[in-house]
C-alpha atoms as a PDB file:
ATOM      1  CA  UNK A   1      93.997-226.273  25.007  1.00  0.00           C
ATOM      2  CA  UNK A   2      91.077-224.210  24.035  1.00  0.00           C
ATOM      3  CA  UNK A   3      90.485-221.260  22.117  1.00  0.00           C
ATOM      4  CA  UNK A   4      87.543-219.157  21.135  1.00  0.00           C
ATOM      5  CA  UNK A   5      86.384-216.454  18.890  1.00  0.00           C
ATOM      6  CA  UNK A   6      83.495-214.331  18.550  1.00  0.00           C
ATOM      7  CA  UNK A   7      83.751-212.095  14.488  1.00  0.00           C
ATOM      8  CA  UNK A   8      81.433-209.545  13.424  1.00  0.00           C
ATOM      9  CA  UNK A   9      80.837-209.308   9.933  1.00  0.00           C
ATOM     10  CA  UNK A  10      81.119-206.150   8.361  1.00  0.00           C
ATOM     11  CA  UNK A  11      79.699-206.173   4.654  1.00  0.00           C
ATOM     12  CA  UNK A  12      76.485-207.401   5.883  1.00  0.00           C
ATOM     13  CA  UNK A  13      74.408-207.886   9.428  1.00  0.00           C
ATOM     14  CA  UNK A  14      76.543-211.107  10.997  1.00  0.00           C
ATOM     15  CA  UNK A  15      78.199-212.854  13.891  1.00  0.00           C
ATOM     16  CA  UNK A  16      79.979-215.643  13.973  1.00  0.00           C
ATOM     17  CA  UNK A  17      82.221-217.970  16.825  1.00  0.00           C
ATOM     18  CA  UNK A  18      84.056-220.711  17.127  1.00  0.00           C
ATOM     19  CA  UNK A  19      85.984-222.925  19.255  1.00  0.00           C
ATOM     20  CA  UNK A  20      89.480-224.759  18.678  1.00  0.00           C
ATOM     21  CA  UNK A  21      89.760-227.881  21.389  1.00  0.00           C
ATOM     22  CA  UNK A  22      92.442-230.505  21.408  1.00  0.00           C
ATOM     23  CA  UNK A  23      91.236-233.770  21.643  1.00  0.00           C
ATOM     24  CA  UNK A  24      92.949-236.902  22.471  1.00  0.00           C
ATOM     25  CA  UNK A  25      93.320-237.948  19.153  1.00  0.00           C
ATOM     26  CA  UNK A  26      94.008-234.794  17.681  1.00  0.00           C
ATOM     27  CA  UNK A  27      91.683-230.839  17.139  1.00  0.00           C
ATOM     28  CA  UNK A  28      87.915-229.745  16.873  1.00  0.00           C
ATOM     29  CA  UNK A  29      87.173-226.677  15.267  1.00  0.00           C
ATOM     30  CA  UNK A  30      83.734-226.004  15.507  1.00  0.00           C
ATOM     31  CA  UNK A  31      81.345-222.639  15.351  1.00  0.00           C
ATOM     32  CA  UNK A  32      78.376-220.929  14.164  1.00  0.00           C
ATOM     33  CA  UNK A  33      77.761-218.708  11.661  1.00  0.00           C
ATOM     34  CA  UNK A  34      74.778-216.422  11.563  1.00  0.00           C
ATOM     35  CA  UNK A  35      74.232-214.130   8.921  1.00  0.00           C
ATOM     36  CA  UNK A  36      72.219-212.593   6.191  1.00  0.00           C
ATOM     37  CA  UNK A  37      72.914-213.767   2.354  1.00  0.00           C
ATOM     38  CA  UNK A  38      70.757-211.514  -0.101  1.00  0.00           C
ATOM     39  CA  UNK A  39      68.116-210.781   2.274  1.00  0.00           C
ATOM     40  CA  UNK A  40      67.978-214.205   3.611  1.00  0.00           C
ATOM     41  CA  UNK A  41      68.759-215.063   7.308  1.00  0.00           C
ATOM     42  CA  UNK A  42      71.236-217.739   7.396  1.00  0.00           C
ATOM     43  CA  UNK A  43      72.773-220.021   9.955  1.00  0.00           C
ATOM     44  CA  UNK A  44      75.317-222.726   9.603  1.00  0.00           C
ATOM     45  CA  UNK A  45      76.982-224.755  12.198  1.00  0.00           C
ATOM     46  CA  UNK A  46      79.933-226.893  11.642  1.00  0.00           C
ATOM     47  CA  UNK A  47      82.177-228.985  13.325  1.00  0.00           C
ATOM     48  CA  UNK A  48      86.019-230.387  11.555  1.00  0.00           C
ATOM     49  CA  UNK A  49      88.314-232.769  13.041  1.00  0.00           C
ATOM     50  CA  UNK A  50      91.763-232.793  12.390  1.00  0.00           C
ATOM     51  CA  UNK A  51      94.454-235.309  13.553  1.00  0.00           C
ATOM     52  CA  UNK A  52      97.135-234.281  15.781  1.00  0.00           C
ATOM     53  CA  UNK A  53      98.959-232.495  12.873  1.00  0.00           C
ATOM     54  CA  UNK A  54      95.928-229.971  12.047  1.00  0.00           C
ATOM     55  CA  UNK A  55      95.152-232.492   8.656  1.00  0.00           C
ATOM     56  CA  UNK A  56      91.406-232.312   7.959  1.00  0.00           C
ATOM     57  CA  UNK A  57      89.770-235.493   8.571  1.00  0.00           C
ATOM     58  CA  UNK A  58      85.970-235.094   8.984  1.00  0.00           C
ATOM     59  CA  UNK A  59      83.552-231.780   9.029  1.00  0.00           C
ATOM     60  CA  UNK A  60      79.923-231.185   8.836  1.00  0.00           C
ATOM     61  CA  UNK A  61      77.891-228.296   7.786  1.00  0.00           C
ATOM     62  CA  UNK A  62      74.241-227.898   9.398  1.00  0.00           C
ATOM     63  CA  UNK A  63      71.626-225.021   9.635  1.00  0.00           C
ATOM     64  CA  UNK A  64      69.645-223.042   6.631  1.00  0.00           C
ATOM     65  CA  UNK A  65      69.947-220.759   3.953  1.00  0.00           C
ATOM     66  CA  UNK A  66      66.456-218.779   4.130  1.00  0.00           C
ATOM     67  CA  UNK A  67      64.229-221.342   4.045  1.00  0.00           C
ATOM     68  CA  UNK A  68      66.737-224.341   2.246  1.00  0.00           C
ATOM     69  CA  UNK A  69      67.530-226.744   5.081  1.00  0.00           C
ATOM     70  CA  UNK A  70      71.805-227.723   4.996  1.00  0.00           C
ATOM     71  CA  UNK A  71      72.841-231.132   6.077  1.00  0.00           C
ATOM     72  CA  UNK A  72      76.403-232.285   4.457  1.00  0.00           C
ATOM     73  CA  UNK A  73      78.740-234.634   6.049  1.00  0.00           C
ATOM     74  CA  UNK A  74      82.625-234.307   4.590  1.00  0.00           C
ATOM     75  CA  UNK A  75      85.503-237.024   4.482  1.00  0.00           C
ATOM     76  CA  UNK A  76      88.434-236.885   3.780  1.00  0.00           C
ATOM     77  CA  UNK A  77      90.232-240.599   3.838  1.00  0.00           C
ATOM     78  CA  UNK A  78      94.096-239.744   4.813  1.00  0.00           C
ATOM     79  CA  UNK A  79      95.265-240.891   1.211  1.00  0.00           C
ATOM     80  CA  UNK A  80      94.092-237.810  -0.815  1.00  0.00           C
ATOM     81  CA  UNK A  81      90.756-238.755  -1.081  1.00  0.00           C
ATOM     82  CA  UNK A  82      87.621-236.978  -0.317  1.00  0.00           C
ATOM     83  CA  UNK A  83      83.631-237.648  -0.076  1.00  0.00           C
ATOM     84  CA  UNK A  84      80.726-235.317   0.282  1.00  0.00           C
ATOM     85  CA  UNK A  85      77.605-236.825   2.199  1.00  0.00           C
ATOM     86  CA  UNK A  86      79.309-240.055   1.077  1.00  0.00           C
ATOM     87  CA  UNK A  87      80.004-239.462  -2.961  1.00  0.00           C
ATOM     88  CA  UNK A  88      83.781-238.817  -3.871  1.00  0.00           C
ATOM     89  CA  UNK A  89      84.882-236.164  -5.308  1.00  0.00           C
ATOM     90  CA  UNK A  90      87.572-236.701  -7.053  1.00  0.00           C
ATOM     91  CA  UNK A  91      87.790-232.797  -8.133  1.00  0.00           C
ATOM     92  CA  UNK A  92      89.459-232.717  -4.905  1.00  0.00           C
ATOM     93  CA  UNK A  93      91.762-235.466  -4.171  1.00  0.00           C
ATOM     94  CA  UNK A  94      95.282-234.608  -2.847  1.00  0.00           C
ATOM     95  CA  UNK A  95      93.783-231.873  -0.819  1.00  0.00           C
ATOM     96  CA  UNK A  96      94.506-231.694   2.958  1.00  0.00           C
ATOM     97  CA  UNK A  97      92.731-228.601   4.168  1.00  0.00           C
ATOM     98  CA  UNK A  98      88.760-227.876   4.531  1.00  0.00           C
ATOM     99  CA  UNK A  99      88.302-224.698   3.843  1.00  0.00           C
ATOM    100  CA  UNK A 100      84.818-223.103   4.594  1.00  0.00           C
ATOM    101  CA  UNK A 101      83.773-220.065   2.266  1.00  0.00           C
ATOM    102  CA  UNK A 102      81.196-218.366   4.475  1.00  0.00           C
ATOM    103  CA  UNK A 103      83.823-218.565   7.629  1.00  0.00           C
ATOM    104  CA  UNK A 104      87.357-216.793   8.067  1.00  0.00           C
ATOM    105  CA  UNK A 105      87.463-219.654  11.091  1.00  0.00           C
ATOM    106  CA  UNK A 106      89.557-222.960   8.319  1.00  0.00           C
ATOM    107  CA  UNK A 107      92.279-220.084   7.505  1.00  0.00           C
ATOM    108  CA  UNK A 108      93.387-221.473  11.196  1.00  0.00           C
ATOM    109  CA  UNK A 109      93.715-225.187   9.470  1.00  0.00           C
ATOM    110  CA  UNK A 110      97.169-224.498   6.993  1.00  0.00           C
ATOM    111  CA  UNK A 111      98.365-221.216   9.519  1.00  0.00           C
ATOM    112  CA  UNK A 112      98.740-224.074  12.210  1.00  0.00           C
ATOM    113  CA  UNK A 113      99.400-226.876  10.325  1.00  0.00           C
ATOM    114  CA  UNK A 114     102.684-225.574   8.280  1.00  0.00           C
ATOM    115  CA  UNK A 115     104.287-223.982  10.999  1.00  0.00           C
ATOM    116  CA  UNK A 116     105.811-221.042   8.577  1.00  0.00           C
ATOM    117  CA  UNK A 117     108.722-219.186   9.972  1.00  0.00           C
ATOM    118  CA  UNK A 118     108.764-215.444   9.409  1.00  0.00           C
ATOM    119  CA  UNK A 119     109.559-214.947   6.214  1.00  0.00           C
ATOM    120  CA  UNK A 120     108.629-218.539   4.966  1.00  0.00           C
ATOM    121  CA  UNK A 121     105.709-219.341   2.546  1.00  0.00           C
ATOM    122  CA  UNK A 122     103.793-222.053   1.115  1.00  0.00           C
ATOM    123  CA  UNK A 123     101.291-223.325  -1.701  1.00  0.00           C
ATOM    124  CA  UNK A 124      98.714-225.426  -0.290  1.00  0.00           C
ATOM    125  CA  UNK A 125      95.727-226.892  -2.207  1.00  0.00           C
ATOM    126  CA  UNK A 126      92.377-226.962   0.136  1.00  0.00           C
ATOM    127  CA  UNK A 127      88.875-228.471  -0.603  1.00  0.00           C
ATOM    128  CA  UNK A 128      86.875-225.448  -0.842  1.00  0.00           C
ATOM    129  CA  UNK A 129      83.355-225.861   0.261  1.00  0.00           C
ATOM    130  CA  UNK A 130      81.430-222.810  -1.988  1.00  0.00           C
ATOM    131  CA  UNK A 131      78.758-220.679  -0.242  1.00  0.00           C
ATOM    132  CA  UNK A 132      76.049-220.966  -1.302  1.00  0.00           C
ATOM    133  CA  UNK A 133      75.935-223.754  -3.653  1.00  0.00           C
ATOM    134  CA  UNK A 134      77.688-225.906  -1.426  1.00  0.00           C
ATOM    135  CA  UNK A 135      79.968-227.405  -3.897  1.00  0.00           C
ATOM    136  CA  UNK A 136      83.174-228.923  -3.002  1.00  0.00           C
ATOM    137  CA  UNK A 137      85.717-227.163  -5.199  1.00  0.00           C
ATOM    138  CA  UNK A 138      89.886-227.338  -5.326  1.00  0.00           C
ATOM    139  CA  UNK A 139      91.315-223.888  -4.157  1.00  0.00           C
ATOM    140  CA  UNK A 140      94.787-223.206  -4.665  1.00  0.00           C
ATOM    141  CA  UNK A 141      95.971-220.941  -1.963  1.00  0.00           C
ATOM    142  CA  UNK A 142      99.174-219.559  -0.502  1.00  0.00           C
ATOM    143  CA  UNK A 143     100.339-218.274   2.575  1.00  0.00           C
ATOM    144  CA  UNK A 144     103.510-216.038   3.506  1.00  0.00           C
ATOM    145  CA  UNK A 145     104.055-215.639   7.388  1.00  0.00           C
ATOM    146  CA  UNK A 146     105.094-211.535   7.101  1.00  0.00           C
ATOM    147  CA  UNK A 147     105.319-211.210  11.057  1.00  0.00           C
ATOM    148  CA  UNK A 148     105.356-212.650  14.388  1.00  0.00           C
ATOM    149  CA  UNK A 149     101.462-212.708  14.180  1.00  0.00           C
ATOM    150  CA  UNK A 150     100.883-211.678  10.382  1.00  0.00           C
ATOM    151  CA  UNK A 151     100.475-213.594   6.724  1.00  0.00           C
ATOM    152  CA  UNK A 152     100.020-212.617   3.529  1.00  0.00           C
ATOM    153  CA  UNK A 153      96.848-214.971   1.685  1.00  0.00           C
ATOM    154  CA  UNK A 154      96.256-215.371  -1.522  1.00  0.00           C
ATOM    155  CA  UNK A 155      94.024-217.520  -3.506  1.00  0.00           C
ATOM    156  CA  UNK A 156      92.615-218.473  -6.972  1.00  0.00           C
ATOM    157  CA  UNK A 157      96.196-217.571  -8.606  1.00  0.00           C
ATOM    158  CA  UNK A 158      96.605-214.123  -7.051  1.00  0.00           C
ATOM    159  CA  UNK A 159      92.519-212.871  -7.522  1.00  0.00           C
ATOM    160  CA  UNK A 160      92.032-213.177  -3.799  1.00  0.00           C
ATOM    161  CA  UNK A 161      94.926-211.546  -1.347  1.00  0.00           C
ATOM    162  CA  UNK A 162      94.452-210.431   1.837  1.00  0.00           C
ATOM    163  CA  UNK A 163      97.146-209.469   4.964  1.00  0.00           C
ATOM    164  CA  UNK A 164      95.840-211.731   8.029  1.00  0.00           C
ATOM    165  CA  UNK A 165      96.628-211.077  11.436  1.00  0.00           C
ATOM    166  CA  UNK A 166      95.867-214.027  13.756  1.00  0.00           C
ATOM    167  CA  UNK A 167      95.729-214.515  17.697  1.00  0.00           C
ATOM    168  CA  UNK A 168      98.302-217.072  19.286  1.00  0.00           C
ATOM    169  CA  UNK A 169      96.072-219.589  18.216  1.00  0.00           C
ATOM    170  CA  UNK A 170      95.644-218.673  14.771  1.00  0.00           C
ATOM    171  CA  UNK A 171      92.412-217.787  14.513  1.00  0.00           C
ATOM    172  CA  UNK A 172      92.485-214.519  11.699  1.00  0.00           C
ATOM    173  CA  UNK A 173      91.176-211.095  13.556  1.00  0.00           C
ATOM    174  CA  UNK A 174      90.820-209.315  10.550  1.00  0.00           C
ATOM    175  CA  UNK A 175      89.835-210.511   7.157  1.00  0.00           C
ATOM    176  CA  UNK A 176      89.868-208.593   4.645  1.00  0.00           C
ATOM    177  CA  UNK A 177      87.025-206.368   5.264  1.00  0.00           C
ATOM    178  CA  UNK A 178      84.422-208.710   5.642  1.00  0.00           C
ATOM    179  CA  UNK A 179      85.434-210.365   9.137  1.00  0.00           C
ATOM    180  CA  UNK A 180      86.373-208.812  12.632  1.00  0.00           C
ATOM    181  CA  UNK A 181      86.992-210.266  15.865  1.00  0.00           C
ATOM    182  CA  UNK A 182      84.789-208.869  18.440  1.00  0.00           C
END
C-alpha cells in the first residue's frame, strides 16, 4: 500500500506532502514541508519508520530554517526509550508516537495505530519534536474517533482541540485552520 498527500497551509504561504508506504518490515512516512516561519523560507524533509503496528521506531528531520541548516536523527529503542542525534532523552521515555509540530502528516501515527471504534477514545503520550527549537518534548494527547472518518484531538490537557477528518488512510484533510489537503 501507498498513500499520498499534498496540504496547503493556510495561516501562512506553504505546501507540504507526504507519502505512507508499507515496507516489509513494517511503514514509511515520509514528506516535505515548505513554508515560511516569520519571514523566513523554510524547508524540512523527514522520513519515520514504524514497525508493522504503526510504533515509531526511527525518523529524521533535514532541510533549513532561513539560513540555520537542520540535521537530527531520532530513536526510539522499543522499550520506552528515546535518543535525539544519539543523546537520550529521558523527558520522553514511555512514549510511542513521533509527533512532528510543523506537520499535520504524525496525527496519521496514533489514528492508525489504535484502531478506535466510533465512539472509542484514547490518551496517548507522543514525543513531540517543537518547531522551531527542535526540542524533543512529552505531549499528552487524546483522540476520540466521532465518525466513520472523523476524531476529536486534543492536546496539552485540553489547550489544543481540534475535529480531524482523515482519508482512508488516515492522513488529516483538515487541521484546524492551519492545514488543508489540496
Amino acid at each position: 500500500m501507498t498513500h499520498a498527500v499534498l496540504w496547503q497551509r493556510l495561516d501562512r504561504p506553504g505546501h507540504e506532502s507526504a507519502m505512507l508506504r508499507a515496507e516489509e518490515s513494517g511503514w514509511l512516512l515520509e514528506g516535505s514541508a515548505v513554508f515560511a516561519h516569520e519571514g523566513l523560507p523554510c524547508r524540512l524533509d523527514y522520513r519515520i519508520a514504524c514497525d508493522a503496528g504503526f510504533r515509531t521506531i526511527s525518523g529524521s528531520v533535514s532541510g533549513w530554517v532561513g539560513p540555520t541548516r537542520v540535521a537530527l536523527e531520532i530513536a526510539a529503542d522499543g522499550r520506552g526509550g528515546w535518543t535525539l542525534d544519539g543523546r537520550a532523552v529521558p523527558e520522553v521515555a514511555g512514549c510511542t508516537d513521533l509527533d512532528l509540530n510543523f506537520s499535520p502528516s504524525t496525527n496519521l501515527l496514533p489514528i492508525r495505530r489504535l484502531g478506535l471504534a466510533v465512539g472509542e477514545a484514547a490518551e496517548v503520550r507522543a514525543a513531540w519534536l517543537r518547531f522551531p527549537s527542535f526540542l524533543l518534548e512529552p505531549l499528552e494527547q487524546g483522540y476520540r474517533r466521532t465518525g466513520e472518518r472523523a476524531y476529536r484531538y486534543e492536546s496539552g490537557g485540553g489547550r489544543f482541540t481540534a475535529d480531524l477528518r482523515v482519508d482512508e488512510a488516515g492522513f488529516v484533510l483538515d487541521y484546524a485552520g492551519i492545514w488543508r489537503a489540496c
